[in-house]
PDB file of N, CA and C in Angstrom:
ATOM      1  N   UNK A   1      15.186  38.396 -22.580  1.00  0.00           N
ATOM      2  CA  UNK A   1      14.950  37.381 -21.599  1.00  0.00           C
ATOM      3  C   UNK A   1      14.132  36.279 -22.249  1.00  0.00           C
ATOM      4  N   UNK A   2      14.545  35.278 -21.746  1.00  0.00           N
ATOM      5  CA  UNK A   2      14.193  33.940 -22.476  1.00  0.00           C
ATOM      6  C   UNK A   2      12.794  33.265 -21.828  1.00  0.00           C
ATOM      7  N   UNK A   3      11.930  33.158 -22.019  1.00  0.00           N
ATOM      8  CA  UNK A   3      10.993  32.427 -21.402  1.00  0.00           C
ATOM      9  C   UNK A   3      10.450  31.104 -21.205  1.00  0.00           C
ATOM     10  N   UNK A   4      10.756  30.092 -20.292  1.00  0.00           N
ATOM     11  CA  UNK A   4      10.434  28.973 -20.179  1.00  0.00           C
ATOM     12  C   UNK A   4       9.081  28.630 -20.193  1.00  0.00           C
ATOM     13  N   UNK A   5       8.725  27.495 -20.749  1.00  0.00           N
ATOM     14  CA  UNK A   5       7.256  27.089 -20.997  1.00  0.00           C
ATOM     15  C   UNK A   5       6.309  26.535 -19.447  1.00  0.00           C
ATOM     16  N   UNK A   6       7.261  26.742 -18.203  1.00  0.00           N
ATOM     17  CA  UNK A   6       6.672  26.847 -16.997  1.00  0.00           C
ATOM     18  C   UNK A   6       6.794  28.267 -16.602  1.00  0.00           C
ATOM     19  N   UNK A   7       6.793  28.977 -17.295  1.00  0.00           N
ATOM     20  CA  UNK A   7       6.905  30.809 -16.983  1.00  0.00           C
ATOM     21  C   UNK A   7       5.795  31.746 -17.867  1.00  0.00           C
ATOM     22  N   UNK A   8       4.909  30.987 -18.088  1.00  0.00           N
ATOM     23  CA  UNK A   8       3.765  31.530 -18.418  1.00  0.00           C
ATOM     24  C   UNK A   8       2.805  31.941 -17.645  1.00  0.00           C
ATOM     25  N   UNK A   9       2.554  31.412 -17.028  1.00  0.00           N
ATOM     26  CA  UNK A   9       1.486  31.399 -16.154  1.00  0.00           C
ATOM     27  C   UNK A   9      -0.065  31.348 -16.778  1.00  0.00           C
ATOM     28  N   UNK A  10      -0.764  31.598 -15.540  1.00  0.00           N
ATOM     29  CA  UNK A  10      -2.420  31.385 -16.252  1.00  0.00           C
ATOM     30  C   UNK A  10      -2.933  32.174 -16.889  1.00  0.00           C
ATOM     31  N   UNK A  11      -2.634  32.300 -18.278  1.00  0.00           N
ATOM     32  CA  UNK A  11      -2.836  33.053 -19.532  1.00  0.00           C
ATOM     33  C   UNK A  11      -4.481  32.810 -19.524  1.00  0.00           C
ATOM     34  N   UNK A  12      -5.178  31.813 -19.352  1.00  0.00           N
ATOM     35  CA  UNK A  12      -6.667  31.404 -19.410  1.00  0.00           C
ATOM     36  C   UNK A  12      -7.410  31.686 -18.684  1.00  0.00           C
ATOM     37  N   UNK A  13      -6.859  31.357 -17.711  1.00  0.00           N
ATOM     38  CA  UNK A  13      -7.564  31.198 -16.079  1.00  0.00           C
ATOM     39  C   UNK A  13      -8.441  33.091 -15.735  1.00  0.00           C
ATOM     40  N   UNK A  14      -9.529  32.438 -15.531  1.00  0.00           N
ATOM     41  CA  UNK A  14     -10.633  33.639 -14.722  1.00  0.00           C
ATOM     42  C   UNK A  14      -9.768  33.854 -13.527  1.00  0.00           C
ATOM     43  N   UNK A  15     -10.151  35.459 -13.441  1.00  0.00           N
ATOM     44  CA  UNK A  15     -10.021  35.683 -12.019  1.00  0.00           C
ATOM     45  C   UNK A  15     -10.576  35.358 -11.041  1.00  0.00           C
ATOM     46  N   UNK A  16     -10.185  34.824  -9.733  1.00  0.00           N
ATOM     47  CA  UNK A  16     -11.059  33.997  -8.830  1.00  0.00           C
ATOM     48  C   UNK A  16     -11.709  35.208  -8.039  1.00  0.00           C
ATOM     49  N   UNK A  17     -12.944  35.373  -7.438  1.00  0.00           N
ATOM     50  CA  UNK A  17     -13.761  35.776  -7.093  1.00  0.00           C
ATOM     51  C   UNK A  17     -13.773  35.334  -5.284  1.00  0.00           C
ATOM     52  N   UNK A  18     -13.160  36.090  -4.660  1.00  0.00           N
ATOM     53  CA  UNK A  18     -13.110  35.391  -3.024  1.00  0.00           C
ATOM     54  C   UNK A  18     -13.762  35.836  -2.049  1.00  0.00           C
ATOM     55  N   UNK A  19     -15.238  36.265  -3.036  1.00  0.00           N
ATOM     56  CA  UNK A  19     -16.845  36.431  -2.236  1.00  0.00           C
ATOM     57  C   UNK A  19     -17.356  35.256  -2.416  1.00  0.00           C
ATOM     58  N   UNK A  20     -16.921  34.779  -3.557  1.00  0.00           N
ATOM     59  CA  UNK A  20     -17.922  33.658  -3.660  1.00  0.00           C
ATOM     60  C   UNK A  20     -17.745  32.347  -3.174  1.00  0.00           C
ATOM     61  N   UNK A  21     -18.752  31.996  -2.088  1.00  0.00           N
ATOM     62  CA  UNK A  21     -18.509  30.299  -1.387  1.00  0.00           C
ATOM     63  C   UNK A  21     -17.903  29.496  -2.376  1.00  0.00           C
ATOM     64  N   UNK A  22     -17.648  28.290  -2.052  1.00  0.00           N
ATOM     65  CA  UNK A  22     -16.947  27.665  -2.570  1.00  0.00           C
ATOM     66  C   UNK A  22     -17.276  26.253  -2.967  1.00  0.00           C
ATOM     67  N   UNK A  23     -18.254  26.623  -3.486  1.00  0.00           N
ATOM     68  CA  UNK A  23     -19.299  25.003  -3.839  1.00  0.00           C
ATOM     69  C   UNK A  23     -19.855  24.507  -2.590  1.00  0.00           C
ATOM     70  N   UNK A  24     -20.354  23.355  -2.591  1.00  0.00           N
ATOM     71  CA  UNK A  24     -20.863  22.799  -1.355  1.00  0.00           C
ATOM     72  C   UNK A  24     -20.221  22.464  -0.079  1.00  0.00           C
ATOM     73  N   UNK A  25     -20.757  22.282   0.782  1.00  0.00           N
ATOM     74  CA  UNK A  25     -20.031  21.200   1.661  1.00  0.00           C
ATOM     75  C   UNK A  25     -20.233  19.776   1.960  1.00  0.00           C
ATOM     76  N   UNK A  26     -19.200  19.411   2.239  1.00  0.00           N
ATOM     77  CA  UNK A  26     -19.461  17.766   1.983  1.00  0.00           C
ATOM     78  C   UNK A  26     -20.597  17.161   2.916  1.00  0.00           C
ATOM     79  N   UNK A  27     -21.735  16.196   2.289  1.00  0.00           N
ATOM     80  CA  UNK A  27     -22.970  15.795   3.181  1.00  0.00           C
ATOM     81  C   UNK A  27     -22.482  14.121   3.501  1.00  0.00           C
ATOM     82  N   UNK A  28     -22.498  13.731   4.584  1.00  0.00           N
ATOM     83  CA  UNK A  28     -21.774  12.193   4.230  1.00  0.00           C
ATOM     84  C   UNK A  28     -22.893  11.314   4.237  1.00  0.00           C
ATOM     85  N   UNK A  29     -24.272  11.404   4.706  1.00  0.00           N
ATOM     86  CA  UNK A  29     -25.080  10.736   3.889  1.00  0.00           C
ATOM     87  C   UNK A  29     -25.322  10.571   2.211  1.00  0.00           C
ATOM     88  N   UNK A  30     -24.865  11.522   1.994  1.00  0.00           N
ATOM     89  CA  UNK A  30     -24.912  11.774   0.253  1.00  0.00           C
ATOM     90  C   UNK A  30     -23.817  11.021   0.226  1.00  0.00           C
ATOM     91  N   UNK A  31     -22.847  10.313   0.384  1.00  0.00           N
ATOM     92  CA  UNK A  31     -21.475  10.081   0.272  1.00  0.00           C
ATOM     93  C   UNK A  31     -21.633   8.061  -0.251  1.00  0.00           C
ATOM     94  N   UNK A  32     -21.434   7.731  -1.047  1.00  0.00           N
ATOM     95  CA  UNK A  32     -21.543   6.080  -1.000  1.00  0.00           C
ATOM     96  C   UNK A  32     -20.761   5.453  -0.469  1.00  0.00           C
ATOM     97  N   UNK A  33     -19.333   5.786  -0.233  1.00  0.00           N
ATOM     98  CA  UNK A  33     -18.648   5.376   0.527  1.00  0.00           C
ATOM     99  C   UNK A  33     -18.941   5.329   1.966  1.00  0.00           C
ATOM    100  N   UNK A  34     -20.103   6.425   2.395  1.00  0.00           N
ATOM    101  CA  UNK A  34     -20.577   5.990   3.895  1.00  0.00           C
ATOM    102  C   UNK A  34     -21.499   4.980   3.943  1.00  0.00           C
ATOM    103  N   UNK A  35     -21.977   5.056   3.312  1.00  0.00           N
ATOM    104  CA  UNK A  35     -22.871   3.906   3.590  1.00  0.00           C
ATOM    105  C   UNK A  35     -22.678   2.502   3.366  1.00  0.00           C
ATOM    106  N   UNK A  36     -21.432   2.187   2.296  1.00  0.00           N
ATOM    107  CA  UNK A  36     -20.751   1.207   2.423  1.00  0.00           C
ATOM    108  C   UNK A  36     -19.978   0.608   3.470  1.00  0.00           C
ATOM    109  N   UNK A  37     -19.354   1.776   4.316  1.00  0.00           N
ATOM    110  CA  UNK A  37     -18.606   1.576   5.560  1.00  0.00           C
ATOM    111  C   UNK A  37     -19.709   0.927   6.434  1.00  0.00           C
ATOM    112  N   UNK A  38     -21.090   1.575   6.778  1.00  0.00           N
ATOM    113  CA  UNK A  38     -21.979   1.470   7.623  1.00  0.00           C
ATOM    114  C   UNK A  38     -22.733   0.094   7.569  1.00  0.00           C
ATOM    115  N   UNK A  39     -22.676  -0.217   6.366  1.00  0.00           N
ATOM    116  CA  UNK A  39     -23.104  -1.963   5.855  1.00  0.00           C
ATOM    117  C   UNK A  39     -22.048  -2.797   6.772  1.00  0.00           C
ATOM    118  N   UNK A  40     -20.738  -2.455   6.282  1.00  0.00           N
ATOM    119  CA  UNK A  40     -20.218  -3.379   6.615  1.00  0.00           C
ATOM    120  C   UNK A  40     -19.640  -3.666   8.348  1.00  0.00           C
ATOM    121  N   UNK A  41     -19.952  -2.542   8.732  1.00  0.00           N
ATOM    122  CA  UNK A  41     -20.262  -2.030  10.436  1.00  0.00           C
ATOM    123  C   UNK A  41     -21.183  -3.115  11.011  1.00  0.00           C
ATOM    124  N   UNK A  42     -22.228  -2.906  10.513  1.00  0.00           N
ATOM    125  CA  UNK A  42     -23.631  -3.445  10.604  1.00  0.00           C
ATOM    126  C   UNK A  42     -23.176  -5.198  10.293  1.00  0.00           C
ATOM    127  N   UNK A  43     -22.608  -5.655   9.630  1.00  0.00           N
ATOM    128  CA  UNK A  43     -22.767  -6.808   8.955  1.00  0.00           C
ATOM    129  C   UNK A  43     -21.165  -7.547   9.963  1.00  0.00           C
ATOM    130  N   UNK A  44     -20.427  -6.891  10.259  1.00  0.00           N
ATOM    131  CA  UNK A  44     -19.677  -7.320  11.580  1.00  0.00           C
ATOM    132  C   UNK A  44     -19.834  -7.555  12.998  1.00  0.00           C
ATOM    133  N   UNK A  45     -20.908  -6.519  13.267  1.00  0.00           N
ATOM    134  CA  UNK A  45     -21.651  -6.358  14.329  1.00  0.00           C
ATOM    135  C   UNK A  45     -22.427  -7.220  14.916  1.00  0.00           C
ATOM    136  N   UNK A  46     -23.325  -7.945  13.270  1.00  0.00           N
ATOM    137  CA  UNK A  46     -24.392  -9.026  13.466  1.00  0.00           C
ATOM    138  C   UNK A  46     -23.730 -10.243  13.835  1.00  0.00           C
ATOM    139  N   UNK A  47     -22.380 -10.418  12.934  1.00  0.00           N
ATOM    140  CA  UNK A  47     -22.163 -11.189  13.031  1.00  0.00           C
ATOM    141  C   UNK A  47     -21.071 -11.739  14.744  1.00  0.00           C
ATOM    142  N   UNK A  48     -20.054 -10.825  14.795  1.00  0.00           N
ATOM    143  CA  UNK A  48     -19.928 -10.987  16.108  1.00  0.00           C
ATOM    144  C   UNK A  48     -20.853 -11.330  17.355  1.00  0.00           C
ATOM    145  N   UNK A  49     -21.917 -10.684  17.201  1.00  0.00           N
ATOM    146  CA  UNK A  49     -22.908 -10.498  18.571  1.00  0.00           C
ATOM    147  C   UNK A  49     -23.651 -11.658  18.642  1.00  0.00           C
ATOM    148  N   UNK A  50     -23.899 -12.047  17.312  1.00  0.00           N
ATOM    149  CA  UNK A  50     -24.755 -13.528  17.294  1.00  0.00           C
ATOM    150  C   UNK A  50     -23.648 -14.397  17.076  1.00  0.00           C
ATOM    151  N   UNK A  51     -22.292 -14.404  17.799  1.00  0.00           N
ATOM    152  CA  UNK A  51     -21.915 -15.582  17.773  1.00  0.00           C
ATOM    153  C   UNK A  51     -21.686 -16.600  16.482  1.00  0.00           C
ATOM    154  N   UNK A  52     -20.880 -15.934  15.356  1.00  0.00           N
ATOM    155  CA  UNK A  52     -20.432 -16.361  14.305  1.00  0.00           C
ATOM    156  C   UNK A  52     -21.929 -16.993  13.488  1.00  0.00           C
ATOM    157  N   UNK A  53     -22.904 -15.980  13.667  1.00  0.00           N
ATOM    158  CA  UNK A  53     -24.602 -16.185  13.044  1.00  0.00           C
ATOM    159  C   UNK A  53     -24.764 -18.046  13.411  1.00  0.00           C
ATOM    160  N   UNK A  54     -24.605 -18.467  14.705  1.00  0.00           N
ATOM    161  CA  UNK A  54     -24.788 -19.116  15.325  1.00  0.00           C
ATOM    162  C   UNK A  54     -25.609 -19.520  16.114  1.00  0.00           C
ATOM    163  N   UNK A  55     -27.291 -18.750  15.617  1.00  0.00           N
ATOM    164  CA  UNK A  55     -28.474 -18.435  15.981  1.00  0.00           C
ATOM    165  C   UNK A  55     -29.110 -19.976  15.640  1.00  0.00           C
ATOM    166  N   UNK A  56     -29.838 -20.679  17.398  1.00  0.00           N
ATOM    167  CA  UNK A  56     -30.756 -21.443  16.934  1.00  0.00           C
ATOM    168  C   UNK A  56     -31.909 -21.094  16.911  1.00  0.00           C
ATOM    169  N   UNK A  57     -32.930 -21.149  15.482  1.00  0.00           N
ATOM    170  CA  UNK A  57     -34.188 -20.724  15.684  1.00  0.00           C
ATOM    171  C   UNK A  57     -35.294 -21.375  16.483  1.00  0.00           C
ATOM    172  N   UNK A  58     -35.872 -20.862  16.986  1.00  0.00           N
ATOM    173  CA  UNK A  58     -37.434 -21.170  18.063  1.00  0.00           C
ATOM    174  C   UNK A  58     -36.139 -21.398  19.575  1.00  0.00           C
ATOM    175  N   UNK A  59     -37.218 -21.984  20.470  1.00  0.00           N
ATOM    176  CA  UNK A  59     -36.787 -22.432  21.228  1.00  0.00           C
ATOM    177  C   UNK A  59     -36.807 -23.758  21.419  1.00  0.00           C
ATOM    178  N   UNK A  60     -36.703 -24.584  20.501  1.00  0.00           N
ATOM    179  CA  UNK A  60     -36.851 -26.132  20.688  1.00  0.00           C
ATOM    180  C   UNK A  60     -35.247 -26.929  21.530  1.00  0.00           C
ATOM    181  N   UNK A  61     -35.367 -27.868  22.085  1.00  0.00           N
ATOM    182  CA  UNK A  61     -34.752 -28.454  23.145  1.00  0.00           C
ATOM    183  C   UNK A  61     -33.853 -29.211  22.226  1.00  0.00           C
ATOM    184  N   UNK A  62     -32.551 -29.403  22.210  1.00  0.00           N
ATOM    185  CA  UNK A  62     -31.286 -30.115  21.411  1.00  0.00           C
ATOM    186  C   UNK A  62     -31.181 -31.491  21.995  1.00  0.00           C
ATOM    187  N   UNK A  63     -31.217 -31.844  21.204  1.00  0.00           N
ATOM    188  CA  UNK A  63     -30.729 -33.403  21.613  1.00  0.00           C
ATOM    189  C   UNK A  63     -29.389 -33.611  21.851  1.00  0.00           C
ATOM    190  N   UNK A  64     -29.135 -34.177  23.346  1.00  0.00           N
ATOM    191  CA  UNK A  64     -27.585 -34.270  23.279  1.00  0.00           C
ATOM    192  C   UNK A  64     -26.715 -35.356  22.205  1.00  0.00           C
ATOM    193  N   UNK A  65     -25.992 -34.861  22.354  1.00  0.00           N
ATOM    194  CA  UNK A  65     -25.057 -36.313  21.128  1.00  0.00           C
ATOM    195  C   UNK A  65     -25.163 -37.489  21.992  1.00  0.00           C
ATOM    196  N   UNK A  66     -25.146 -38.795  21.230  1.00  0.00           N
ATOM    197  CA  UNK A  66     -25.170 -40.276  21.924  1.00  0.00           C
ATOM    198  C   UNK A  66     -23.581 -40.610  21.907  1.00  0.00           C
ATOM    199  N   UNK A  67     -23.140 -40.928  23.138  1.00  0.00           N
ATOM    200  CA  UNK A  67     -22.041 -41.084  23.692  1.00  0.00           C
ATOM    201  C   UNK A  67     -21.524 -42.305  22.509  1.00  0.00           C
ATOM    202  N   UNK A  68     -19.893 -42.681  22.716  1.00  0.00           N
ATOM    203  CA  UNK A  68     -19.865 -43.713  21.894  1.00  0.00           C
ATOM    204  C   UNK A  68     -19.569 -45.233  22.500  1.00  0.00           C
ATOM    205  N   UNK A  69     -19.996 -45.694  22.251  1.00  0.00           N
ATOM    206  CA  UNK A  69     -20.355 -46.927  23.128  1.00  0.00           C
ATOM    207  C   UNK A  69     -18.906 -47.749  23.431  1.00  0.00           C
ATOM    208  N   UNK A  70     -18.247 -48.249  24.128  1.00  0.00           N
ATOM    209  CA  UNK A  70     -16.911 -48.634  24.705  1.00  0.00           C
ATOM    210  C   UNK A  70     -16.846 -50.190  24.463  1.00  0.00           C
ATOM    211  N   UNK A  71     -15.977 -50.380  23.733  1.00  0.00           N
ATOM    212  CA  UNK A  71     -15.351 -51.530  23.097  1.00  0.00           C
ATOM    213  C   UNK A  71     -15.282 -53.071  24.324  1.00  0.00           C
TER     214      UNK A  71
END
């Protein structure tokens, strides 16, 4: 019988052990991709809510525009 070089199998490979957990579990604060998402959450948020950051500072009184005067 002839053996193909996908008919080996895992000549190397440890035996797996299926007491033992299985590394960690994923923390998504540990994760940079969350907190990138959460920036940019945050940074849509601001910007929607304030009205395209359309914030006037203090409370000082606007001057209306001067009409344009008629020919």
């Amino acid at each position: 019988m002839k053996l193909h070089k996908h008919d080996v199998g895992n000549e190397g490979a440890k035996p797996r052990d299926d007491t033992h957990p299985r590394g960690h579990s994923w923390k998504p604060h540990h994760d940079w991709r969350v907190w990138i998402a959460v920036l940019l959450i945050v940074m849509v948020l601001g910007y929607v809510l304030t009205d395209s950051l359309a914030i006037i500072p203090g409370n000082e009184v606007t001057q209306p525009m001067p009409e344009m005067a008629a020919p």
